[in-house]
N, C-alpha and C. Protein backbone atom coordinates (compact mmCIF):
# COMPACT_ATOMS: atom_id res chain seq x y z
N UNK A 1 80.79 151.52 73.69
CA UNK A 1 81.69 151.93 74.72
C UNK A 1 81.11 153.10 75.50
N UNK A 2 80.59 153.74 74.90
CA UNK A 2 80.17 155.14 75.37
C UNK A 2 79.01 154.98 76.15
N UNK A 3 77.61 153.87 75.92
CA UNK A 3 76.76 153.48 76.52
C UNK A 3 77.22 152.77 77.65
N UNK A 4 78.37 151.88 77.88
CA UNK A 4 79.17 151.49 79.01
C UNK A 4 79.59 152.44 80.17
N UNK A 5 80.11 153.39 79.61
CA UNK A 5 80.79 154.65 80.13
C UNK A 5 79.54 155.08 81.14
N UNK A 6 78.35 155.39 80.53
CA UNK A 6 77.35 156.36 80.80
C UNK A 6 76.48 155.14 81.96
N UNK A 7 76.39 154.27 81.51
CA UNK A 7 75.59 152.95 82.44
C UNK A 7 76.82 152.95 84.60
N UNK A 8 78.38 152.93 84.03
CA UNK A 8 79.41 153.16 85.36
C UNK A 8 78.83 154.63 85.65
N UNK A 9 78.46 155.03 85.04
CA UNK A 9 78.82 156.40 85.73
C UNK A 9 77.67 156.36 86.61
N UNK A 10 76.34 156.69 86.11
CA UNK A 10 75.03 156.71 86.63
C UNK A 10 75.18 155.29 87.74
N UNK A 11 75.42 153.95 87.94
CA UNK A 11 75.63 153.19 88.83
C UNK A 11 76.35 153.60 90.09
N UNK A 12 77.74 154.75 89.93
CA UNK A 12 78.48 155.34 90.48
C UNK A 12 77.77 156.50 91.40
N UNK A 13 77.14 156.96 90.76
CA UNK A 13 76.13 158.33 91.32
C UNK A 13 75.13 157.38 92.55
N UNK A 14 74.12 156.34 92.10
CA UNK A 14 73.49 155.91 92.73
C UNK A 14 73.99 154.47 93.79
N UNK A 15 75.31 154.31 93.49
CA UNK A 15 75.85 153.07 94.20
C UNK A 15 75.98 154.34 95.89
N UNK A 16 76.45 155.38 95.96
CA UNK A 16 77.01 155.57 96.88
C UNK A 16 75.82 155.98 98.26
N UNK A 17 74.73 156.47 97.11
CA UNK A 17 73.46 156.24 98.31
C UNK A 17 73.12 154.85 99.05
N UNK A 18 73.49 153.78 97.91
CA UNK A 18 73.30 152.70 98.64
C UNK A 18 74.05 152.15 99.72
N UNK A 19 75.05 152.48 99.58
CA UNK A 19 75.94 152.09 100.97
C UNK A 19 76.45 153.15 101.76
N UNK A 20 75.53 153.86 101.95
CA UNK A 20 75.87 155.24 102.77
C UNK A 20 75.13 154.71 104.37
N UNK A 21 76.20 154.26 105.42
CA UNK A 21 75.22 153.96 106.24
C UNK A 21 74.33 155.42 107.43
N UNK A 22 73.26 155.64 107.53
CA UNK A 22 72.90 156.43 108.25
C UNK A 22 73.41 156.62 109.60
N UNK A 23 73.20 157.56 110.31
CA UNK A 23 73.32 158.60 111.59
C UNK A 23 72.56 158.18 112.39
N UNK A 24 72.29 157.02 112.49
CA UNK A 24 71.01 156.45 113.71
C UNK A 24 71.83 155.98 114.98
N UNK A 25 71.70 156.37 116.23
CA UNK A 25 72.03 156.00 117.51
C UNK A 25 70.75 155.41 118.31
N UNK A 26 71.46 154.52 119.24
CA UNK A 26 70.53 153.14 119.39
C UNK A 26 71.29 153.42 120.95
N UNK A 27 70.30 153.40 121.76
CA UNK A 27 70.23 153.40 123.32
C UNK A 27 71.03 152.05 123.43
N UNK A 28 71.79 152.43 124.32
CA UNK A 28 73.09 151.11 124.67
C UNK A 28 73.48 151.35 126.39
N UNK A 29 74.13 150.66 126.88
CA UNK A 29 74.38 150.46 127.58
C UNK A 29 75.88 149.54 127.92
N UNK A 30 77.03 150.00 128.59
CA UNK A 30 78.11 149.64 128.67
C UNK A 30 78.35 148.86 129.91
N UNK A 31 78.77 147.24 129.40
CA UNK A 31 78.52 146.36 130.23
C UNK A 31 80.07 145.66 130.24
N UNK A 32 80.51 145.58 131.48
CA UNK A 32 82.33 144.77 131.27
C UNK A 32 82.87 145.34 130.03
N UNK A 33 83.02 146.59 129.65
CA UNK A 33 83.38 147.50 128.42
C UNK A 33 82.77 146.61 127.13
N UNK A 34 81.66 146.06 127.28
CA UNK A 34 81.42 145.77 126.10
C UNK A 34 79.95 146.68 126.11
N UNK A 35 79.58 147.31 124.78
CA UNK A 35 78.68 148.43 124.57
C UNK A 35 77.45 146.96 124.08
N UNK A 36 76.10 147.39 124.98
CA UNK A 36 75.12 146.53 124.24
C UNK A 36 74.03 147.35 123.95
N UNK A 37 73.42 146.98 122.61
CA UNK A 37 72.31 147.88 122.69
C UNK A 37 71.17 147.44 123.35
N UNK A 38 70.36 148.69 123.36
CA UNK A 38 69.20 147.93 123.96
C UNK A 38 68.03 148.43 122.87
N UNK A 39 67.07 147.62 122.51
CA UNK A 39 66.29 147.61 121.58
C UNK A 39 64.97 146.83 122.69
N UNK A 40 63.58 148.04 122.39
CA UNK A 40 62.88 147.93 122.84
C UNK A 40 61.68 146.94 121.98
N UNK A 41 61.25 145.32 122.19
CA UNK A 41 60.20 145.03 121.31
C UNK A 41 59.03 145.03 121.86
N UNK A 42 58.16 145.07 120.74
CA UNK A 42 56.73 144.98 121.03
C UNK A 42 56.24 143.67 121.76
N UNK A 43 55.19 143.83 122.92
CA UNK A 43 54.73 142.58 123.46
C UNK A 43 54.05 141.94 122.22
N UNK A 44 54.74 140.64 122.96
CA UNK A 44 53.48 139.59 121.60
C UNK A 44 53.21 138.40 122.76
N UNK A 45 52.07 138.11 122.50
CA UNK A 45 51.40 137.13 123.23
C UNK A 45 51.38 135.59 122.27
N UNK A 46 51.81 134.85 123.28
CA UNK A 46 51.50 133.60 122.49
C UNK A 46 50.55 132.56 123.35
N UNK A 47 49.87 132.24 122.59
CA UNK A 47 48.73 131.18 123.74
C UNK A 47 48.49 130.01 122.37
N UNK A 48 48.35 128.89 122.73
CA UNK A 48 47.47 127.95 122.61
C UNK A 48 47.09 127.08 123.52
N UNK A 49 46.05 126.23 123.13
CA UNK A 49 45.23 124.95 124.07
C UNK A 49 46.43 124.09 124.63
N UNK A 50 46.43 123.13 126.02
CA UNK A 50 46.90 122.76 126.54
C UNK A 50 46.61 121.23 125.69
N UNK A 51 47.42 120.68 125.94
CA UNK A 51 47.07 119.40 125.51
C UNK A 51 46.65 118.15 126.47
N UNK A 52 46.30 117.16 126.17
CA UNK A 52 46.00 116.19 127.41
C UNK A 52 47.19 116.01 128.33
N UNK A 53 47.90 115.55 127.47
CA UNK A 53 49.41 115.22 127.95
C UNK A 53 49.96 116.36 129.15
N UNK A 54 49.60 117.52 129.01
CA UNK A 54 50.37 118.79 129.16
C UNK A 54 49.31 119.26 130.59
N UNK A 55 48.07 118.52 130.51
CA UNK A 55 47.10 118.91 131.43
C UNK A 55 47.62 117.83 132.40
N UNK A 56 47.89 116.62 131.91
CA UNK A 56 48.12 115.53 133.23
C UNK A 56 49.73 116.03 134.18
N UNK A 57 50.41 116.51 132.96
CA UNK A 57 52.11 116.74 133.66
C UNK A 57 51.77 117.53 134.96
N UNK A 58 50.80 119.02 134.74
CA UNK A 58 50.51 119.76 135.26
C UNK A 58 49.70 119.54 136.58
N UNK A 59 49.10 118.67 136.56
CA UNK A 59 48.19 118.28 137.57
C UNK A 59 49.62 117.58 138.61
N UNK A 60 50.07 116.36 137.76
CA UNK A 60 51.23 115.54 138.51
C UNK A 60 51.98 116.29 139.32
N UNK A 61 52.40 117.47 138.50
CA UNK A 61 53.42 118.76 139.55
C UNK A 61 52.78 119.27 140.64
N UNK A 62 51.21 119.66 140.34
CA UNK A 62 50.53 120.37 141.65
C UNK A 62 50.09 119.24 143.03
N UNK A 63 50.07 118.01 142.21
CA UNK A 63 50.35 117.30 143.31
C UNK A 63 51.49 116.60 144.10
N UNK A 64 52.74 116.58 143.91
CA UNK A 64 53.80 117.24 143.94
C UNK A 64 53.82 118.11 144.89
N UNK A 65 53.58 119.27 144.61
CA UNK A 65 53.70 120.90 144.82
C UNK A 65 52.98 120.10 146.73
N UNK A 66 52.21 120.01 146.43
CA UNK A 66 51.14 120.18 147.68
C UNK A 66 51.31 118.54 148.91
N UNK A 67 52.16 117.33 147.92
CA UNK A 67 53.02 116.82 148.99
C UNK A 67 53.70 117.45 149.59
N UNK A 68 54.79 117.68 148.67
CA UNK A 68 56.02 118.60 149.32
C UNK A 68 55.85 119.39 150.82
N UNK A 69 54.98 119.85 150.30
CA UNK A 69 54.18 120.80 151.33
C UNK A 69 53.49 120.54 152.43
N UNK A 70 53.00 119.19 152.67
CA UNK A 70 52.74 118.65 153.67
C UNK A 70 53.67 117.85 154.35
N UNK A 71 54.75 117.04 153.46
CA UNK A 71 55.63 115.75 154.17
C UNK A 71 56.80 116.89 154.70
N UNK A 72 57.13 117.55 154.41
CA UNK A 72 58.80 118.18 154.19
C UNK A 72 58.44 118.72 156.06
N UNK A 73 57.47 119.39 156.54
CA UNK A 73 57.83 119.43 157.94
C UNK A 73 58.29 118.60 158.70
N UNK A 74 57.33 116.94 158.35
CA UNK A 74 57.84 115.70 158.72
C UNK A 74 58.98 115.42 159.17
N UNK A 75 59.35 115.56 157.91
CA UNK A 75 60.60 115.10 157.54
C UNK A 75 61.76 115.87 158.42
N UNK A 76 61.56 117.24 158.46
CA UNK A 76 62.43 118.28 159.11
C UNK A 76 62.46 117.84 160.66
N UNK A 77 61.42 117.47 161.37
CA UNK A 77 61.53 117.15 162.47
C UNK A 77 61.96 116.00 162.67
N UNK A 78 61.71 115.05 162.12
CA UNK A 78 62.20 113.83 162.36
C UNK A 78 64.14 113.68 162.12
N UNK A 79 64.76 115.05 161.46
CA UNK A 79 65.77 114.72 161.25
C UNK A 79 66.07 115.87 162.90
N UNK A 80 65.56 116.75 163.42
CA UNK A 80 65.66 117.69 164.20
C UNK A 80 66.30 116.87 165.49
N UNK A 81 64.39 115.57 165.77
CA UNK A 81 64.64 114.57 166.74
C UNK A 81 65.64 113.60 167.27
N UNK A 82 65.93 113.17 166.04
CA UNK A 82 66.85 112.29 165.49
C UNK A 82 68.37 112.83 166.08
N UNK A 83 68.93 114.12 165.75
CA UNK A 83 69.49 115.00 166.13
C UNK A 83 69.75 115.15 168.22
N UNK A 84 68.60 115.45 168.43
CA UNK A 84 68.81 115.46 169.69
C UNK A 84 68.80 114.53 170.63
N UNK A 85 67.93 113.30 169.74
CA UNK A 85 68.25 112.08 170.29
C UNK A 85 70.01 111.50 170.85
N UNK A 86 70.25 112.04 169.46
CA UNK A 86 71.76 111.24 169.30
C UNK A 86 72.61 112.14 170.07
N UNK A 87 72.20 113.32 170.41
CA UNK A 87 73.22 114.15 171.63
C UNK A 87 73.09 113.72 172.63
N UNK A 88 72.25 113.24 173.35
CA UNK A 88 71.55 113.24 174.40
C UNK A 88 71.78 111.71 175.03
N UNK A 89 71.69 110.64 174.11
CA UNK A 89 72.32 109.19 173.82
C UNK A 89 74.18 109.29 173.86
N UNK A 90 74.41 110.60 173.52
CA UNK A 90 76.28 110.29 173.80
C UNK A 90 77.01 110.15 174.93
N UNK A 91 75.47 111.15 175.87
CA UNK A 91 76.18 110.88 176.97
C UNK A 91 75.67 110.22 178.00
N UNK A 92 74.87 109.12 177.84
CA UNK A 92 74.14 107.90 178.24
C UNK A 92 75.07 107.04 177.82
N UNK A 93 75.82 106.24 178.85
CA UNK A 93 76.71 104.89 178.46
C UNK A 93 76.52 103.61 179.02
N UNK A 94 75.09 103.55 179.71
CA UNK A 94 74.50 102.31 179.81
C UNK A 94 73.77 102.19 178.66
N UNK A 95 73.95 100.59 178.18
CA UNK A 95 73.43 100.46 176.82
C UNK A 95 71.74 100.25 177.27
N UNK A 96 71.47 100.13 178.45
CA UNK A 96 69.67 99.53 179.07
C UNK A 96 69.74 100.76 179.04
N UNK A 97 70.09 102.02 179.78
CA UNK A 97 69.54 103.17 179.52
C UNK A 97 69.02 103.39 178.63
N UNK A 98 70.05 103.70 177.34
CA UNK A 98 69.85 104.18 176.24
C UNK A 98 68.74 103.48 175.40
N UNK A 99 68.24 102.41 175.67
CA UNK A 99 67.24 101.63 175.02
C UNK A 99 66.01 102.38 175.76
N UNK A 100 66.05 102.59 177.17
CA UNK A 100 64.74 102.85 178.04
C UNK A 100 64.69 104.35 177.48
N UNK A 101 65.56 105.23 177.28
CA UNK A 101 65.02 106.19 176.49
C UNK A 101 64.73 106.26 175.17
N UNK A 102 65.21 105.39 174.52
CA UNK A 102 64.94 105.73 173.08
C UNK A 102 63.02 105.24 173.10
N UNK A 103 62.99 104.28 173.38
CA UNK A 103 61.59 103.71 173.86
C UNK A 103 60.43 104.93 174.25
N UNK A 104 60.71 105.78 175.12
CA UNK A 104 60.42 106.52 175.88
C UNK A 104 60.30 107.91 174.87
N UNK A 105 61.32 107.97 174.08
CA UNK A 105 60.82 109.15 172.86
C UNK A 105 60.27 108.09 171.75
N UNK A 106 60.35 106.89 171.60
CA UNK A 106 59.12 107.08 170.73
C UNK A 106 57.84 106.56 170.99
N UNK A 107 57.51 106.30 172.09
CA UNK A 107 56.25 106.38 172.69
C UNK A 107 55.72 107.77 173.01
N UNK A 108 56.54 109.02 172.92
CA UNK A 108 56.20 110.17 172.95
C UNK A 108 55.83 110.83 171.52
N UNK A 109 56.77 110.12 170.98
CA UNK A 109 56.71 110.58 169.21
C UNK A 109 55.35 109.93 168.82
N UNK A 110 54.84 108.52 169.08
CA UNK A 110 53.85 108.05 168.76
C UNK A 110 52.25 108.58 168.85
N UNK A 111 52.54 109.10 170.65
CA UNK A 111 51.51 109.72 171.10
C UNK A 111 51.06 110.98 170.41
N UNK A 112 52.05 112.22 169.79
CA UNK A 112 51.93 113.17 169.57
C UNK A 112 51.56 113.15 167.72
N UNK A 113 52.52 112.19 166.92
CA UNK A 113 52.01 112.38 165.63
C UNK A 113 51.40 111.12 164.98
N UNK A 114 50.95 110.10 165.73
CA UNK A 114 50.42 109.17 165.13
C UNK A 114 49.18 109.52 164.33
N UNK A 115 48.21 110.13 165.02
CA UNK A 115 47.19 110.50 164.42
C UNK A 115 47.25 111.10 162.62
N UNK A 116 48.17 112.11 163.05
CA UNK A 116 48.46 113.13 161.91
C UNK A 116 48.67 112.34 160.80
N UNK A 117 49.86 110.98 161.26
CA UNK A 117 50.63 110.63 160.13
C UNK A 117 50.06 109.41 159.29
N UNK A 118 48.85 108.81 160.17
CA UNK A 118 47.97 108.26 159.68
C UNK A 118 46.74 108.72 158.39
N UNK A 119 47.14 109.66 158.49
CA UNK A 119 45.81 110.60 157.41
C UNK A 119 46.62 110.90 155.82
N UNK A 120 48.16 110.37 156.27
CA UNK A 120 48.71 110.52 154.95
C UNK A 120 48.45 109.66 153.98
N UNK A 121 48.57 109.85 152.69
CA UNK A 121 48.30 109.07 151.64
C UNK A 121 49.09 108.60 151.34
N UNK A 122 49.33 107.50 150.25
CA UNK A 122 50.41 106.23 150.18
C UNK A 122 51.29 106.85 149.00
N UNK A 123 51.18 107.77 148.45
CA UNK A 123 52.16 109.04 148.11
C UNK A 123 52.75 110.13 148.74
N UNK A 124 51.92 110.24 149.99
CA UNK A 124 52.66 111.14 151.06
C UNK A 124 53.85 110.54 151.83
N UNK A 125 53.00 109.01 151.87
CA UNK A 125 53.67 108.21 152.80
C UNK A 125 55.48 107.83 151.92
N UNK A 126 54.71 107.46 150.75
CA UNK A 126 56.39 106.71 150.04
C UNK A 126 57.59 108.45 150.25
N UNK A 127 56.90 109.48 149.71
CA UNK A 127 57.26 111.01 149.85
C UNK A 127 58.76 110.72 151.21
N UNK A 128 57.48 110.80 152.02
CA UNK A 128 58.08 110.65 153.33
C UNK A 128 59.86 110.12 153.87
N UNK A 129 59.32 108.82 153.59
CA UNK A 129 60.05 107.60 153.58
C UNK A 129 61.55 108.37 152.71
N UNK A 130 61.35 108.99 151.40
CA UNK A 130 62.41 109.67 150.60
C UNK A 130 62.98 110.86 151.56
N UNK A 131 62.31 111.89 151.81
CA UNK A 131 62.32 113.00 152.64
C UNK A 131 63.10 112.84 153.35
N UNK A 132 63.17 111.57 154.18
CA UNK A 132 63.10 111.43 155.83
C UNK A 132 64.80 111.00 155.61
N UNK A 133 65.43 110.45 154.52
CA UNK A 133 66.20 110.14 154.08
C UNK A 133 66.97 110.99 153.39
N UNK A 134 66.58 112.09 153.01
CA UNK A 134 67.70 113.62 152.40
C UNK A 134 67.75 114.48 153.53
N UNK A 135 66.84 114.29 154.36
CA UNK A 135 67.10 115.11 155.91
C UNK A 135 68.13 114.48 156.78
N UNK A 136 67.74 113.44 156.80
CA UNK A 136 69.05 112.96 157.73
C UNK A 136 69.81 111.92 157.31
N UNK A 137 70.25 111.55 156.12
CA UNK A 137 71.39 110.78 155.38
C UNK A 137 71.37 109.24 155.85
N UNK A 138 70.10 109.20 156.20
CA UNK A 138 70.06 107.73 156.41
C UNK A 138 68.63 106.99 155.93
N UNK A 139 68.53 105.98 155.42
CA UNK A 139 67.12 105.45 155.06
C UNK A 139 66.48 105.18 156.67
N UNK A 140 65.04 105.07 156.20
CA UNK A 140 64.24 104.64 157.03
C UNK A 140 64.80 103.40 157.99
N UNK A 141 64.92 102.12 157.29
CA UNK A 141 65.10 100.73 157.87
C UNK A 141 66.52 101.09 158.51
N UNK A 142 67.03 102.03 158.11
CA UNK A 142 68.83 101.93 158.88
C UNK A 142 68.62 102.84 160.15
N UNK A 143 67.35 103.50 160.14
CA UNK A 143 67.20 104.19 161.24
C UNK A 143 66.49 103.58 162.32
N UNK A 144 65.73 102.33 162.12
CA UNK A 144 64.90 101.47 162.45
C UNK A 144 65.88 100.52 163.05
N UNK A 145 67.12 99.85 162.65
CA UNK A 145 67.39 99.27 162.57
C UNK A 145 68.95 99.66 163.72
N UNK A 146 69.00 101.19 163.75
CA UNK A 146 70.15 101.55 164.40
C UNK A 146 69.17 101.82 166.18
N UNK A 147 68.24 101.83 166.24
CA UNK A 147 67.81 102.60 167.36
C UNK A 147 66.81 101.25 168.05
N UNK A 148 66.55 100.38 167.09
CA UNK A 148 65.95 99.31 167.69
C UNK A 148 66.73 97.80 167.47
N UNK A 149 65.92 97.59 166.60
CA UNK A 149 67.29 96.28 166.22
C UNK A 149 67.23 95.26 164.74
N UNK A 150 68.23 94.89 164.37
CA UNK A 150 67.49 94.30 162.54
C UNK A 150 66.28 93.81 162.38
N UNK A 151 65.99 92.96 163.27
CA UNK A 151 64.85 92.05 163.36
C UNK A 151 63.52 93.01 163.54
N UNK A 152 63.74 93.95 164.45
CA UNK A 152 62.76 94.81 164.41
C UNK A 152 62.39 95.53 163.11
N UNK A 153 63.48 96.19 162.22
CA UNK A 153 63.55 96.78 160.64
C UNK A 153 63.00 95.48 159.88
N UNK A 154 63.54 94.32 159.83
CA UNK A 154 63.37 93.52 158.87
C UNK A 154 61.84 93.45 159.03
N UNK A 155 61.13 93.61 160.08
CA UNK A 155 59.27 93.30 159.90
C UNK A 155 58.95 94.13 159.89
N UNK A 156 59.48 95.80 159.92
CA UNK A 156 58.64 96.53 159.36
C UNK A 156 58.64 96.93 157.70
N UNK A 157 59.80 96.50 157.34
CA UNK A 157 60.29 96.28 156.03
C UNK A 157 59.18 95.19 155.30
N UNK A 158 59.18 94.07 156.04
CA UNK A 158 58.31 93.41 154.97
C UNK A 158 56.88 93.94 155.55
N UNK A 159 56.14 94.48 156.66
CA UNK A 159 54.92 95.41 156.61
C UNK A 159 54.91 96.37 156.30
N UNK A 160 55.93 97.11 155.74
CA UNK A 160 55.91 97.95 154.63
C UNK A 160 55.32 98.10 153.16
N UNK A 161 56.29 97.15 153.07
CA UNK A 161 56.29 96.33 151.71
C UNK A 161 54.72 95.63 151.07
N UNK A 162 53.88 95.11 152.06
CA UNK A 162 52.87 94.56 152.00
C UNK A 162 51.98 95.89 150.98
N UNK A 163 52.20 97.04 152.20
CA UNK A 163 51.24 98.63 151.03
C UNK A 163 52.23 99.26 150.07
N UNK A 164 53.44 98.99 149.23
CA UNK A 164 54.07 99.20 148.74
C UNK A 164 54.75 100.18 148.92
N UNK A 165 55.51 100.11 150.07
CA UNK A 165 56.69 101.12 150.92
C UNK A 165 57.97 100.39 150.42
N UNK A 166 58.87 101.04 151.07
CA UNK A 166 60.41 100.50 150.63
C UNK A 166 60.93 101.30 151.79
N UNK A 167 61.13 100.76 152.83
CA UNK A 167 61.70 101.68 153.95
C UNK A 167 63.19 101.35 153.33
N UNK A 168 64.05 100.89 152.79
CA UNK A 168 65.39 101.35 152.48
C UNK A 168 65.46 101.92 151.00
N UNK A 169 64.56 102.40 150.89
CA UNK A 169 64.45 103.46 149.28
C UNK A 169 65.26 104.85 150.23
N UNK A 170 66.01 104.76 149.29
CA UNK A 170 66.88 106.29 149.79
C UNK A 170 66.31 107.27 148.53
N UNK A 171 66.49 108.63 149.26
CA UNK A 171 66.92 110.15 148.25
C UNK A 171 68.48 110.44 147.63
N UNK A 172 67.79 110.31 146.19
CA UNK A 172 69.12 110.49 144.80
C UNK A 172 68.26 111.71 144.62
N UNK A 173 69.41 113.12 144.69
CA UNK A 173 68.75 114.28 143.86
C UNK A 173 68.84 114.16 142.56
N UNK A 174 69.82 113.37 141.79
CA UNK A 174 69.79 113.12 140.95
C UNK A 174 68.66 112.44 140.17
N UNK A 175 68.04 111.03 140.98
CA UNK A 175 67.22 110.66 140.51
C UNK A 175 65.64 111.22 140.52
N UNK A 176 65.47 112.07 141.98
CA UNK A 176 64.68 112.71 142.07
C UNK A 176 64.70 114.70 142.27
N UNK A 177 64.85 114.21 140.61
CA UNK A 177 65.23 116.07 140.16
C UNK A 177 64.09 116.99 140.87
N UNK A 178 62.82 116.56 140.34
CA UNK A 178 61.55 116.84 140.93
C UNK A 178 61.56 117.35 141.89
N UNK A 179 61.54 116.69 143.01
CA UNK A 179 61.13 116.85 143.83
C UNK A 179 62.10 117.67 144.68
N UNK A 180 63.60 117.48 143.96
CA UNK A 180 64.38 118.70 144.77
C UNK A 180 64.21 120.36 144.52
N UNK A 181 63.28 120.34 143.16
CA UNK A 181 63.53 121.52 142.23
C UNK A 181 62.16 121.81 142.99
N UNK A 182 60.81 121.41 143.50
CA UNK A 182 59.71 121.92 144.42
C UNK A 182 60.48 122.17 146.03
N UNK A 183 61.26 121.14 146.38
CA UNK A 183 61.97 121.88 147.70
C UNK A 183 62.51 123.02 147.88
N UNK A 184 62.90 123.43 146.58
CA UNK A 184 63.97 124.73 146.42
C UNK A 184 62.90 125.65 145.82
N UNK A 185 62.15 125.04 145.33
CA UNK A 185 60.72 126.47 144.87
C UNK A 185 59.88 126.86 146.21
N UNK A 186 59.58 126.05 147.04
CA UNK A 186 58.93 126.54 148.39
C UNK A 186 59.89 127.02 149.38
N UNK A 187 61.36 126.78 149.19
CA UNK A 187 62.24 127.51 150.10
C UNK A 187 62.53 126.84 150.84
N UNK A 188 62.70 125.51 151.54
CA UNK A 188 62.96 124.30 152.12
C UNK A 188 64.64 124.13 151.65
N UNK A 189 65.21 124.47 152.76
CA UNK A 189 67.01 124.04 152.61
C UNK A 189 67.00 122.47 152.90
């Protein structure tokens, strides 16, 4: 009993150091009244090798990166044109007019970016075709097809089609997360 006695007691003496919590204050900061600390860690670096997989994703994005970057003016103007076309057409109410001008801007449109738009690649080009379609809420062939006539869309649709275009492929941001998340990284509304 007495060795019991003497074992509580001495446990008693040394229990209370153990749960004695210290006097330490920790840099905080009071945020929506909630107190956070702030705790400073050491840099740590983490690196390893890229993998194949991880080298191709990367490449895929920078090319990507550097469509974007070429089609998206395209695209901006063509919805700009498009735009002033259709002001300019509201208040034209001969329907021969409105054909002799539309004609007339794109024999101007032709003259000025044919060259350019010829040098694109058949990833710039499909790009495009998407682009041209989140700029101005309409596919290619419906724009083809509103300003000239079906028959006219329907053959460029199937000479489209021949280099693997899809002039009525529309823009899903949904489907094309990508390419909205590089529009919004270069700053393109």
């Amino acid at each position: 009993m007495l060795t019991k006695l003497i074992i509580l007691s001495l446990f008693g003496l040394f229990a209370t150091n153990l749960f004695c919590q210290t006097n330490q204050t920790l840099p905080a900061e009071i945020v929506d009244g909630d107190t956070l600390a702030i705790i400073m860690f050491e840099e740590v670096e983490i690196s390893a090798e890229m993998t194949a997989a991880m080298k191709r994703e990367m490449k895929r994005n920078e090319k990507l990166i550097r469509n974007v970057r070429i089609v998206m003016p395209y695209a901006q103007l063509a919805a700009k044109k498009l735009k002033q076309v259709d002001e300019i057409t509201a208040g034209i109410k001969d329907p021969k007019a409105q054909k002799a001008y539309y004609k007339a801007q794109e024999q101007a449109l032709i003259a000025e970016y044919e060259a350019e738009l010829g040098k694109l690649t058949i990833s710039q080009g499909k790009l495009l075709i998407k682009l041209i379609d989140r700029e101005t809420g309409k596919t290619s062939y419906k724009i083809i097809s509103e300003y000239r006539s079906n028959v006219t869309a329907l053959f460029w649709q199937s000479f489209a089609r021949l280099f693997g275009y899809n002039l009525k492929q529309g823009y899903d941001p949904k489907e094309d997360a990508e390419i909205e998340a590089v529009i919004k990284l270069l700053g393109y509304e």
